[in-house]
N, C-alpha and C. Protein backbone atom coordinates (compact mmCIF):
# COMPACT_ATOMS: atom_id res chain seq x y z
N UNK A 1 0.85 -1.20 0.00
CA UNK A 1 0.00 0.00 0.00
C UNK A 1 0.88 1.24 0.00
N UNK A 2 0.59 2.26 -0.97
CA UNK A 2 1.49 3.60 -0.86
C UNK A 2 0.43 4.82 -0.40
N UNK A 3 0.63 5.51 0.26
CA UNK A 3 0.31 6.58 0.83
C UNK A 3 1.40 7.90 0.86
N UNK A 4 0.66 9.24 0.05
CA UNK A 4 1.37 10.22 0.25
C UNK A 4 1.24 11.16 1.89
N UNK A 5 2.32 11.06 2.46
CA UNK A 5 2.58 12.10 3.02
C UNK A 5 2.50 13.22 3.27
N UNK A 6 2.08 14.30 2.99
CA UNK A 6 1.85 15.37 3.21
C UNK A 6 2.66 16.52 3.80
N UNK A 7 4.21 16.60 4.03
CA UNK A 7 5.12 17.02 4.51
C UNK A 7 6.58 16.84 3.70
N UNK A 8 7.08 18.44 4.41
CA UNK A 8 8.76 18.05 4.64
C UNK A 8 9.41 17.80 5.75
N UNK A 9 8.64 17.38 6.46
CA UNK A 9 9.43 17.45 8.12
C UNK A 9 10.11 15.94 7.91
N UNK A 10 11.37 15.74 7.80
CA UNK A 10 12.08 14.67 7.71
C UNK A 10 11.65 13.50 9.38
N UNK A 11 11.85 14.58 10.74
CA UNK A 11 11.69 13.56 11.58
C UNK A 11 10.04 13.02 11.82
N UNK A 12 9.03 13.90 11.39
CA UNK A 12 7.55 12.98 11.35
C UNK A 12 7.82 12.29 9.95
N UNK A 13 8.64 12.22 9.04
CA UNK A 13 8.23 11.28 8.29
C UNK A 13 9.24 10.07 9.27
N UNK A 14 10.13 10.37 10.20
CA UNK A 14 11.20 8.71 10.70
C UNK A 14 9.94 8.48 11.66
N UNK A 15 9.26 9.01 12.04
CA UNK A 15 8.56 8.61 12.86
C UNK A 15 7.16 7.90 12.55
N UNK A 16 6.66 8.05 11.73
CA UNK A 16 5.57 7.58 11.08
C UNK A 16 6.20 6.21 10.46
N UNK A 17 7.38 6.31 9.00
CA UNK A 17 8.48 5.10 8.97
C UNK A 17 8.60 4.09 9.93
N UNK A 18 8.72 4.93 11.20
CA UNK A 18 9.17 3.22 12.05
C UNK A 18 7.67 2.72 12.72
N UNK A 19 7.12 3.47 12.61
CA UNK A 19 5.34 3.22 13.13
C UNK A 19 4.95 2.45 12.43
N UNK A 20 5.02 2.27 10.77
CA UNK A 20 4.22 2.06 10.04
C UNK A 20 4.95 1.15 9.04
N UNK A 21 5.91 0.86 9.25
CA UNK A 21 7.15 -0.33 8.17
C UNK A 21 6.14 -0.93 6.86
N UNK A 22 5.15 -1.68 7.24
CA UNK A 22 4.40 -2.42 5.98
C UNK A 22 3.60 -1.44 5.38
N UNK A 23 3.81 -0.02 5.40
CA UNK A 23 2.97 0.74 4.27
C UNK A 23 4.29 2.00 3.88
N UNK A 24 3.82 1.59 2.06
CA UNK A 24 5.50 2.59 1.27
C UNK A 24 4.37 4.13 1.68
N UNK A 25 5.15 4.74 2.70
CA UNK A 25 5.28 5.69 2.59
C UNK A 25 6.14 7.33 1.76
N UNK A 26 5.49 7.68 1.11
CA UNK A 26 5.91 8.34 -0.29
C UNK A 26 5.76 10.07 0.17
N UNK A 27 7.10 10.86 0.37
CA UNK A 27 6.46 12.09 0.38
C UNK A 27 6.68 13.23 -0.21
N UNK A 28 6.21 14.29 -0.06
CA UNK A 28 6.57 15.66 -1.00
C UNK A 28 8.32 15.91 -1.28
N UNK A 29 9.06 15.54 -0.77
CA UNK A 29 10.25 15.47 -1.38
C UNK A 29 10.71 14.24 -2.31
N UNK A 30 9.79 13.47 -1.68
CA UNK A 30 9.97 12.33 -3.00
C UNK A 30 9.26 12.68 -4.63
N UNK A 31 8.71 13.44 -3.84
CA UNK A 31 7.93 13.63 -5.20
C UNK A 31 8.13 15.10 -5.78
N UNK A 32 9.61 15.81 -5.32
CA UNK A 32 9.84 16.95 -5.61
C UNK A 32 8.89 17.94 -5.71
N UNK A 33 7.89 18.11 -4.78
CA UNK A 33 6.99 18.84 -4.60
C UNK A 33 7.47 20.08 -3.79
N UNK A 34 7.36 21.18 -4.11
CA UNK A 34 7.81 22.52 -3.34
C UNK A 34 6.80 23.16 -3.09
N UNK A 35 5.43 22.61 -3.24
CA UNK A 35 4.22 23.72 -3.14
C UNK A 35 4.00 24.32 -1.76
N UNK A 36 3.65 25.55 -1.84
CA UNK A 36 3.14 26.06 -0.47
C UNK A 36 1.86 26.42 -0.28
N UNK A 37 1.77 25.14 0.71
CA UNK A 37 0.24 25.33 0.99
C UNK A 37 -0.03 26.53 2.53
N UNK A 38 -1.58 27.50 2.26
CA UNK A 38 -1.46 28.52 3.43
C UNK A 38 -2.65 27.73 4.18
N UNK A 39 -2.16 27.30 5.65
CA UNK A 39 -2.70 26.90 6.58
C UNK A 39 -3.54 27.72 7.51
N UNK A 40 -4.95 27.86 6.75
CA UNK A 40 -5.46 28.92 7.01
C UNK A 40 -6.59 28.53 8.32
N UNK A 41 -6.47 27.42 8.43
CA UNK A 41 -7.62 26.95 9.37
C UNK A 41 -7.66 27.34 10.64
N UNK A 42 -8.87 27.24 11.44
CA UNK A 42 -9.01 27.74 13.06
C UNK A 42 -8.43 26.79 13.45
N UNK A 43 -8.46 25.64 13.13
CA UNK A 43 -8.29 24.08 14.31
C UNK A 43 -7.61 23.43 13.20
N UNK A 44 -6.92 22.51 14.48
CA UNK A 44 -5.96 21.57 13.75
C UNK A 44 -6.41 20.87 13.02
N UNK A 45 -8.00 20.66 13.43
CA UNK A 45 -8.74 19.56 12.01
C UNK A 45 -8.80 20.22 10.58
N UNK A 46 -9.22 21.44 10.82
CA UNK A 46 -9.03 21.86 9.70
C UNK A 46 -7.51 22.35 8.76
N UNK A 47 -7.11 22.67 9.55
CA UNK A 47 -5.66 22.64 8.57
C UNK A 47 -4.95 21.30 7.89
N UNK A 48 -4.95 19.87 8.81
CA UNK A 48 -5.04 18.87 8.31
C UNK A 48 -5.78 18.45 6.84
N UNK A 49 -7.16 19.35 6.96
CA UNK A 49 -7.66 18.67 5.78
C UNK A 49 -7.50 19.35 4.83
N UNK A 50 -6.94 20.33 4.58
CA UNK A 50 -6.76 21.72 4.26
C UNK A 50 -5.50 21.12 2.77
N UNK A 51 -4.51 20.58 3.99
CA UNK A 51 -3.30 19.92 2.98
C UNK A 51 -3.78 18.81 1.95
N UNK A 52 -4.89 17.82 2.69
CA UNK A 52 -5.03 16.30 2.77
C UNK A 52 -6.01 16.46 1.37
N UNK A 53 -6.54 17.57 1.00
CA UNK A 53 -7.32 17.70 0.23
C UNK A 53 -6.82 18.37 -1.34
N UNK A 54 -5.76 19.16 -0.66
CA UNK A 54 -5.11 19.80 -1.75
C UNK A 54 -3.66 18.44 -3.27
N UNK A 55 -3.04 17.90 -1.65
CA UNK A 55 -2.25 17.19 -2.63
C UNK A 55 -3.87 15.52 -2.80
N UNK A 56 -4.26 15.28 -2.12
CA UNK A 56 -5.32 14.36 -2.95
C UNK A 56 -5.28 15.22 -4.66
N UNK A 57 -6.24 15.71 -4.73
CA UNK A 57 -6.62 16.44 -5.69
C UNK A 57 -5.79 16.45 -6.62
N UNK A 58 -4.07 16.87 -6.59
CA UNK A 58 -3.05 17.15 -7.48
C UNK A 58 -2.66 15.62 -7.60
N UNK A 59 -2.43 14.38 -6.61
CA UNK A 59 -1.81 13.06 -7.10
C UNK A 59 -3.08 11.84 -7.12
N UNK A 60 -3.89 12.15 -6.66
CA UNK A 60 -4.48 10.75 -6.87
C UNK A 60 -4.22 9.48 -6.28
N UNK A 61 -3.83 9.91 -5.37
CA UNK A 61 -3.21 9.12 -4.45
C UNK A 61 -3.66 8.67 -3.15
N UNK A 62 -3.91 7.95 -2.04
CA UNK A 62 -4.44 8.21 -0.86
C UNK A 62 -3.33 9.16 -0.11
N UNK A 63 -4.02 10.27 0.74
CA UNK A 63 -2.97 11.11 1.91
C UNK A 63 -3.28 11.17 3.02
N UNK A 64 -1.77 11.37 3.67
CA UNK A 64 -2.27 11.58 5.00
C UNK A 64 -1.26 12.77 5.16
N UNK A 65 -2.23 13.75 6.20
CA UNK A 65 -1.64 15.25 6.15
C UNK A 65 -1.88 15.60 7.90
N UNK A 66 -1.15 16.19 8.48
CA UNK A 66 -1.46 15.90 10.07
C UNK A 66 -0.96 17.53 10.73
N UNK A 67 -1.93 18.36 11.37
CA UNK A 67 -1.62 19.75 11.89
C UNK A 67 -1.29 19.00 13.21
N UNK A 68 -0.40 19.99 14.05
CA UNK A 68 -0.13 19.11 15.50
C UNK A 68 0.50 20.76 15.58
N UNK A 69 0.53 20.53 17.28
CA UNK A 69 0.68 21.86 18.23
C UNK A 69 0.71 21.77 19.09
N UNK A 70 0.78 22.88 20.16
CA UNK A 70 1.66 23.06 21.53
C UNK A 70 0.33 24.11 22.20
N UNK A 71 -0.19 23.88 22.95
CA UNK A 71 -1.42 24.43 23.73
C UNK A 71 -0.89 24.59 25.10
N UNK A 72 -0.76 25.76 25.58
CA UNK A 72 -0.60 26.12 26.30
C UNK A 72 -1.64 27.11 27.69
N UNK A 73 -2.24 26.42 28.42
CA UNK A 73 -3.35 26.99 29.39
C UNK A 73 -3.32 28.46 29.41
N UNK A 74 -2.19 28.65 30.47
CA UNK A 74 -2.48 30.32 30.89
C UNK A 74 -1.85 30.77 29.68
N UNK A 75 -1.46 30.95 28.92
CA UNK A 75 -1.64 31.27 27.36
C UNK A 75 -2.63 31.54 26.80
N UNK A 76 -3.74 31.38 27.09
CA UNK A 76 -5.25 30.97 26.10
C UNK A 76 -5.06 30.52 24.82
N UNK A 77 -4.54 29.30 24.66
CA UNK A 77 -4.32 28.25 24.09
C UNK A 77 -3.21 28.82 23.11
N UNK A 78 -2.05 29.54 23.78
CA UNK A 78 -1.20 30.10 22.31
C UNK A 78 0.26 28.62 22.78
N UNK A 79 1.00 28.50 21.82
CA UNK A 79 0.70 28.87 20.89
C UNK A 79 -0.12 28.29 19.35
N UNK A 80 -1.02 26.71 19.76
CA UNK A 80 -1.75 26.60 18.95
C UNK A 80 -1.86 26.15 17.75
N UNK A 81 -2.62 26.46 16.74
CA UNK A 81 -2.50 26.22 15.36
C UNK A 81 -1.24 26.98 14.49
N UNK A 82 -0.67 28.47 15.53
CA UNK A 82 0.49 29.22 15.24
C UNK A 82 1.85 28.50 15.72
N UNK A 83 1.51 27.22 15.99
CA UNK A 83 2.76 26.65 16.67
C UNK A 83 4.43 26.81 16.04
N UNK A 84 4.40 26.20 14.84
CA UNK A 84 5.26 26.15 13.81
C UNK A 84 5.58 27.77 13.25
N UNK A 85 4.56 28.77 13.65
CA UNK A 85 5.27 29.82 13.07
C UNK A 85 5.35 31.28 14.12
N UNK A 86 5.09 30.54 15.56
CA UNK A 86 4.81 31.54 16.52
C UNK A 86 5.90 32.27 17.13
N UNK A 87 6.91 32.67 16.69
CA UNK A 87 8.40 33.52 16.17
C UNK A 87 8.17 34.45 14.97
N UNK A 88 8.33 35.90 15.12
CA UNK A 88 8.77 36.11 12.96
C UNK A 88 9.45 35.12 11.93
N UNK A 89 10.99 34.35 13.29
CA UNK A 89 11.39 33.72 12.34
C UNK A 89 10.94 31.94 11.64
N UNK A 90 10.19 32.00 12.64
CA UNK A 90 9.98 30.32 12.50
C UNK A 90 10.45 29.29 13.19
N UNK A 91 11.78 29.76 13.36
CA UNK A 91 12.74 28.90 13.87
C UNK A 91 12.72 28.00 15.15
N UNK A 92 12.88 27.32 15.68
CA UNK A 92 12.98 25.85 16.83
C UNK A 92 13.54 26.66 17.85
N UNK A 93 14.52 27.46 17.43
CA UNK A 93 15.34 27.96 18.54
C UNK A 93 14.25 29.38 19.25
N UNK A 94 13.96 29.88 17.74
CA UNK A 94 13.06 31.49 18.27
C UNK A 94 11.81 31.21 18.99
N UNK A 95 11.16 29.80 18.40
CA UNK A 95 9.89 30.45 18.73
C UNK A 95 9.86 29.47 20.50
N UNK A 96 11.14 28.40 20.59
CA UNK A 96 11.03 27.91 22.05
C UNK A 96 11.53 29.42 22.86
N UNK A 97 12.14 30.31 22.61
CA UNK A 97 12.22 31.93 23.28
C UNK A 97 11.40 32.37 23.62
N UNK A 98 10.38 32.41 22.79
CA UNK A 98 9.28 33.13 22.68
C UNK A 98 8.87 33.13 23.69
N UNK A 99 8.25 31.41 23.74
CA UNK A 99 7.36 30.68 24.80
C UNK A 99 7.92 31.03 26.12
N UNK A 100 9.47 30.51 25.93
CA UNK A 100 9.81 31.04 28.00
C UNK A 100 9.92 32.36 27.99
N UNK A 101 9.74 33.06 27.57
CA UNK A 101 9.78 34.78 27.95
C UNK A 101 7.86 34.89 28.17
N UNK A 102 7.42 34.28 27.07
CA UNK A 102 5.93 34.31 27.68
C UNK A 102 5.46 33.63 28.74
N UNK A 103 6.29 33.00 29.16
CA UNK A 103 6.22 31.66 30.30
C UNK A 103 6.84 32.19 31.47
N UNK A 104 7.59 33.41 31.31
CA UNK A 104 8.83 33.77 32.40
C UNK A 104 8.34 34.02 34.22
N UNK A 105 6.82 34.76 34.11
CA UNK A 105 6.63 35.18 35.23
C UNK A 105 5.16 34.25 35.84
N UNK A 106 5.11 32.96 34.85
CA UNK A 106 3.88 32.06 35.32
C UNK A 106 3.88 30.75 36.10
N UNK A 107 3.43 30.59 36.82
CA UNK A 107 3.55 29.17 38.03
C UNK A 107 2.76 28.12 36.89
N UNK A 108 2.14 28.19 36.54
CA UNK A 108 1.08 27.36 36.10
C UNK A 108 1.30 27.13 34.83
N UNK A 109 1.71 26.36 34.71
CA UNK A 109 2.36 25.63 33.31
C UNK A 109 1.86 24.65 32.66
N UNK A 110 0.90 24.35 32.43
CA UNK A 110 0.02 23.35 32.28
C UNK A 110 -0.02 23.02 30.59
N UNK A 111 0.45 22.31 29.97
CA UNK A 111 0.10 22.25 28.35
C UNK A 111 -0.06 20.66 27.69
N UNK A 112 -0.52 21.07 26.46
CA UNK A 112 -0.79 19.93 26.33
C UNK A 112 -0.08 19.77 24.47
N UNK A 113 0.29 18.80 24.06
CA UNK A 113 0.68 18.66 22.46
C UNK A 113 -0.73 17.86 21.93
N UNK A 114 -0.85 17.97 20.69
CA UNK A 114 -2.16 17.79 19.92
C UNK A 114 -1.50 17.49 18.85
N UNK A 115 -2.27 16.22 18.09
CA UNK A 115 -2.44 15.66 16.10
C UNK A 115 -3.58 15.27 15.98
N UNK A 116 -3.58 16.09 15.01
CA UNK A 116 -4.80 16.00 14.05
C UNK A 116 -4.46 15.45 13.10
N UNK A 117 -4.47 13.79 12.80
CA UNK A 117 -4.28 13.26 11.16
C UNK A 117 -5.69 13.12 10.42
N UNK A 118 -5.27 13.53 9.17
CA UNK A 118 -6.56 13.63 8.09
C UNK A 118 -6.07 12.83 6.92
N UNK A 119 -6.88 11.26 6.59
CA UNK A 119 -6.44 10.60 5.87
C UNK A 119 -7.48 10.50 4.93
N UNK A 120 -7.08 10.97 3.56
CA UNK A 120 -7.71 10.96 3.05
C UNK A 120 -7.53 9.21 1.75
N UNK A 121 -8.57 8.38 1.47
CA UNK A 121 -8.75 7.34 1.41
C UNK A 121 -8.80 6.97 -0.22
N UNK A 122 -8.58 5.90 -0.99
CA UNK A 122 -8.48 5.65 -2.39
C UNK A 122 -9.75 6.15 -3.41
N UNK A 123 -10.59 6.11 -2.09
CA UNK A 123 -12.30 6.46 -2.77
C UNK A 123 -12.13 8.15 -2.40
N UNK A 124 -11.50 8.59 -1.91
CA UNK A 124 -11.59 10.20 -1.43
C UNK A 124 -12.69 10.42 -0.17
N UNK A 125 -12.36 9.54 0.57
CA UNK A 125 -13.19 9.75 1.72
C UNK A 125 -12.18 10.24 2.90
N UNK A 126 -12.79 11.05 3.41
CA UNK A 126 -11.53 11.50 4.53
C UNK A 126 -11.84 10.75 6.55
N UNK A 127 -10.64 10.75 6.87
CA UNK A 127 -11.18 10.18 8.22
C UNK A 127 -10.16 10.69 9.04
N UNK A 128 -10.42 10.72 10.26
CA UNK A 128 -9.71 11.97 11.35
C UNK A 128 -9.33 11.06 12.01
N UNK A 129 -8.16 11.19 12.92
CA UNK A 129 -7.54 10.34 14.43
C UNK A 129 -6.75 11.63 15.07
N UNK A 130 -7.23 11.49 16.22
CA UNK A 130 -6.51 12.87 17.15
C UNK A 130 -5.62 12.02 18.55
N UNK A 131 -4.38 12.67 17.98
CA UNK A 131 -3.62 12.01 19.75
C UNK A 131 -3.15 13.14 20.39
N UNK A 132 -3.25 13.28 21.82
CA UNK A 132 -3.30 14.20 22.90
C UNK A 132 -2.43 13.70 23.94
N UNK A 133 -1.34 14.35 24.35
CA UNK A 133 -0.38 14.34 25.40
C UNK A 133 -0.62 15.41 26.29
N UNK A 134 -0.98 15.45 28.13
CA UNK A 134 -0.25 16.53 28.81
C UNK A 134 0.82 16.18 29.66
N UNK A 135 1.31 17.83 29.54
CA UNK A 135 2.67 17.95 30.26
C UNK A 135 2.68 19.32 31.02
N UNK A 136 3.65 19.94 30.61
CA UNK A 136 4.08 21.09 31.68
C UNK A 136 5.08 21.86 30.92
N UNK A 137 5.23 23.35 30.96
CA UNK A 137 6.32 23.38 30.19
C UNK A 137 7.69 23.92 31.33
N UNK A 138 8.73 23.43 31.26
CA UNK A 138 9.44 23.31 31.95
C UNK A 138 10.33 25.54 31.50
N UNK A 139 11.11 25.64 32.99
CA UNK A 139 12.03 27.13 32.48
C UNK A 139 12.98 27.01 31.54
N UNK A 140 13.64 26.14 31.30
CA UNK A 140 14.82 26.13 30.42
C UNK A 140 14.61 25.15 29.48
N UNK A 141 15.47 24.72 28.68
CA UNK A 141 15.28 23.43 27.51
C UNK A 141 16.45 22.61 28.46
N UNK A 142 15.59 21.64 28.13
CA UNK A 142 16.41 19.81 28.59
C UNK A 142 16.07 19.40 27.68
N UNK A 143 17.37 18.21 26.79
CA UNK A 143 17.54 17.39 26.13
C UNK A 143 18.34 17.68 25.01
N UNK A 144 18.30 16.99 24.20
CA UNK A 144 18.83 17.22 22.29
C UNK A 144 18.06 16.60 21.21
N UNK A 145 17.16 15.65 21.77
CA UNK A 145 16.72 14.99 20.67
C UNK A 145 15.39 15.77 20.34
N UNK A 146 14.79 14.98 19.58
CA UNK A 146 13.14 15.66 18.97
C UNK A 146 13.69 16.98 18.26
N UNK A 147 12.37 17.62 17.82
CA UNK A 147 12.96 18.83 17.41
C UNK A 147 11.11 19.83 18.29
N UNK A 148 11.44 21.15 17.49
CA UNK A 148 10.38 21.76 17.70
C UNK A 148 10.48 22.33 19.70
N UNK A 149 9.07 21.76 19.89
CA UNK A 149 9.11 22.24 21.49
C UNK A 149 9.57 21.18 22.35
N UNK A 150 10.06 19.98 21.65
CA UNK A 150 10.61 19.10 22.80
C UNK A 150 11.10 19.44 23.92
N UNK A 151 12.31 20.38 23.86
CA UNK A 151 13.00 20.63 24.84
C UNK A 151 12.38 21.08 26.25
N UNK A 152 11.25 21.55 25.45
CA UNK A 152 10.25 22.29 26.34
C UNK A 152 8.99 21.53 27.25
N UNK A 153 8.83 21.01 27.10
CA UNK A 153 7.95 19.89 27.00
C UNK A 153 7.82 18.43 28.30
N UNK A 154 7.78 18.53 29.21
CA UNK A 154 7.65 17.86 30.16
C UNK A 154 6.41 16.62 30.38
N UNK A 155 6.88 15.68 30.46
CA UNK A 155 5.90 14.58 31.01
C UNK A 155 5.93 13.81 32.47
N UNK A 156 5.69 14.37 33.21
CA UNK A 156 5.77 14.06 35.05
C UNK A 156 5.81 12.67 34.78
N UNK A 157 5.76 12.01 34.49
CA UNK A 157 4.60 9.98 34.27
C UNK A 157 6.52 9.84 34.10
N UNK A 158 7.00 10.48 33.22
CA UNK A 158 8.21 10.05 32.70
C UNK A 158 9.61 10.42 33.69
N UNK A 159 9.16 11.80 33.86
CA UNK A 159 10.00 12.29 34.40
C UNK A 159 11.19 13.14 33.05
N UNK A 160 10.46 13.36 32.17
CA UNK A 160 11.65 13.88 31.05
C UNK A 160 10.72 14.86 30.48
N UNK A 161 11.57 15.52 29.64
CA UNK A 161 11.14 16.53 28.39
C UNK A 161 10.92 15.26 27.28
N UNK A 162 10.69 15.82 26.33
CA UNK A 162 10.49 15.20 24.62
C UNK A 162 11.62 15.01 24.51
N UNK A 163 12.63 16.06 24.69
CA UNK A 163 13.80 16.03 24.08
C UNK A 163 14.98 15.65 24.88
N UNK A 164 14.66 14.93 26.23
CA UNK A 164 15.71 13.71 27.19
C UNK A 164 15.15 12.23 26.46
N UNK A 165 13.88 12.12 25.70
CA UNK A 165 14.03 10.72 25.83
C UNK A 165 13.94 10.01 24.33
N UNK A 166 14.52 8.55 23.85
CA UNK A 166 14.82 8.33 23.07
C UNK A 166 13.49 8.45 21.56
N UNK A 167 14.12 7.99 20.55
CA UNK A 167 12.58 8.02 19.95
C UNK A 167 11.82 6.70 19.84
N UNK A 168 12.30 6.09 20.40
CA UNK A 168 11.39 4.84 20.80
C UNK A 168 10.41 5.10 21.82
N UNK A 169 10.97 5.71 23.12
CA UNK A 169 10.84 6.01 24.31
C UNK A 169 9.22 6.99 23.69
N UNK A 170 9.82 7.89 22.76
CA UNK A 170 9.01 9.50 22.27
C UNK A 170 7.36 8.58 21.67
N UNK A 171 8.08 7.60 20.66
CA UNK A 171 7.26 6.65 20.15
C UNK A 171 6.41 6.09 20.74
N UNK A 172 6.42 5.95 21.55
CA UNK A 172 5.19 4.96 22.67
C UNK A 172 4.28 5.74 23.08
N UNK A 173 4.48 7.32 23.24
CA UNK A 173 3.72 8.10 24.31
C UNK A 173 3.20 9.64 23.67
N UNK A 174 4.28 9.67 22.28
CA UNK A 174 3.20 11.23 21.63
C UNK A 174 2.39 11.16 21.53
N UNK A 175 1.88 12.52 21.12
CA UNK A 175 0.40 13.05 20.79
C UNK A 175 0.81 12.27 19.58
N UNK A 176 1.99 12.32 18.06
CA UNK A 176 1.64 12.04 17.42
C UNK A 176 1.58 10.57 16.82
N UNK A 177 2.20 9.95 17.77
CA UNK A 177 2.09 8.36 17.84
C UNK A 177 0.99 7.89 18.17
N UNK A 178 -0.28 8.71 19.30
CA UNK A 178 -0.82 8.18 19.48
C UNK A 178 -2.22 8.34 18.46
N UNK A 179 -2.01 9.27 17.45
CA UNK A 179 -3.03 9.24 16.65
C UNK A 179 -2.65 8.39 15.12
N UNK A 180 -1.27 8.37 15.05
CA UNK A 180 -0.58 7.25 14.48
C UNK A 180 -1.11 5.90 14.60
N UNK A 181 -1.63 5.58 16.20
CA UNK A 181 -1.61 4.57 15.99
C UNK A 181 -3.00 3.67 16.25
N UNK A 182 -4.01 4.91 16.01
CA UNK A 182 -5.47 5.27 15.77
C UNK A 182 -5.63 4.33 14.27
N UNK A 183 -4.91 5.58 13.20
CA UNK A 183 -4.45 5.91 12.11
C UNK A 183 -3.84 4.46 11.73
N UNK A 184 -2.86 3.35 12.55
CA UNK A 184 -2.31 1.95 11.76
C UNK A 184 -3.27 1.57 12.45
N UNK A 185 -4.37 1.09 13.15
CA UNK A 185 -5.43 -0.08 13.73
C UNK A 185 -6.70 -0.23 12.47
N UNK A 186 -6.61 1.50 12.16
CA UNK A 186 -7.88 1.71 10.80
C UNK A 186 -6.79 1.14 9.71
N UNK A 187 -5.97 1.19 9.78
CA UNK A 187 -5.53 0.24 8.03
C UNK A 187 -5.67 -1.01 8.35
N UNK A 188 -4.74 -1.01 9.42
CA UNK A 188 -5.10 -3.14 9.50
C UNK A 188 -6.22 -3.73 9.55
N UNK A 189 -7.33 -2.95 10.31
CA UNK A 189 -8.20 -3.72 10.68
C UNK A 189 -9.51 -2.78 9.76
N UNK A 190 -9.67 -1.40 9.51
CA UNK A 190 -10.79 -1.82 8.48
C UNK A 190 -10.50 -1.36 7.46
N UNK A 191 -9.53 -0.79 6.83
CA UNK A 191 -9.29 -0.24 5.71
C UNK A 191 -9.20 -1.57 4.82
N UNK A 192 -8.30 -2.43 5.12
CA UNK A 192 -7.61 -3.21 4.10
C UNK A 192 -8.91 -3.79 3.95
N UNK A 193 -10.02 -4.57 4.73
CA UNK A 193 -11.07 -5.56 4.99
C UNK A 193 -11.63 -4.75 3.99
N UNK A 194 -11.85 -3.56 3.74
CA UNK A 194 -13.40 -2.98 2.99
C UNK A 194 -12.57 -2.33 1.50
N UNK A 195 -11.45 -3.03 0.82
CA UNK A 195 -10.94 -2.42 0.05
C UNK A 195 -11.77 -3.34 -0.95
């Protein structure tokens, strides 16, 4: 089974890869795709389908396209669907700044990571799986691995950030593993049956 991807993020595609081994996963750099799509949606569902609908349409292909984010309580939910661009510059390094300078003078740290996957199906039917992690966001960055807000990112259960623990470790317990793995129970068990 091949399924397009919906991304350039090299580490959600290793991560989906080791999730998902028995399906060829195929994505916009494989397919020298440079398009820019504007993620205009309120909610992560909708920006998901936003992509999931656009490259459907251009390959003909089944996709899967997935918005995911960093929700933050006394924030009022920033930074959100703006996750990925909540810096001017964009950047991993700017926009985890951002957050602890907005984080600098608050006790209450309460957040949560969010995926929204939107798979869209051989018949063009679309179907949603949402995985939800909380944590905390910690004052400083701990770790090296992950990218994005890992560093930031605390799970008490664990005792680590995203970015202290391995990606096996990461694998068992994301938001986006766990809609991943929503997302592999519907292929094995009813996708393939009703093909």
């Amino acid at each position: 089974m091949k399924i397009l991807f919906a991304t350039h993020n090299n580490h959600k595609v290793s991560e989906i890869k080791n999730m998902l081994p028995e399906v060829t996963i195929v994505t916009l750099d494989d397919v020298q795709d440079e398009d820019e799509i504007e993620e205009t949606g309120l909610t992560f569902s909708e920006n998901a389908a936003i992509k999931a609908r656009y490259y459907y349409q251009k390959y003909h292909l089944p996709v899967i396209a997935d918005d995911s984010g960093l929700v933050v309580t006394a924030l009022n939910g920033e930074p959100g669907v703006h996750s990925a661009r909540y810096s001017p510059s964009g950047s991993y390094a700017a926009n985890n700044q951002l957050l602890l300078e907005k984080m600098a003078n608050i006790s209450h740290r309460e957040a949560y990571f969010i995926t929204v996957i939107c798979f869209i199906d051989n018949f063009g039917k679309e179907h949603y799986f949402t995985g939800k992690i909380t944590g905390t966001i910690t004052k400083e960055e701990k770790g090296t691995s992950g990218f994005g807000y890992d560093p930031l990112f605390y799970v008490p259960e664990f005792r680590k950030t995203f970015a202290e623990m391995s990606l096996a470790e990461k694998n068992k317990i994301s938001h986006r593993a766990l809609a991943l793995n929503q997302f592999k129970y519907y292929i094995q068990n009813i996708f393939q049956k009703n093909r």
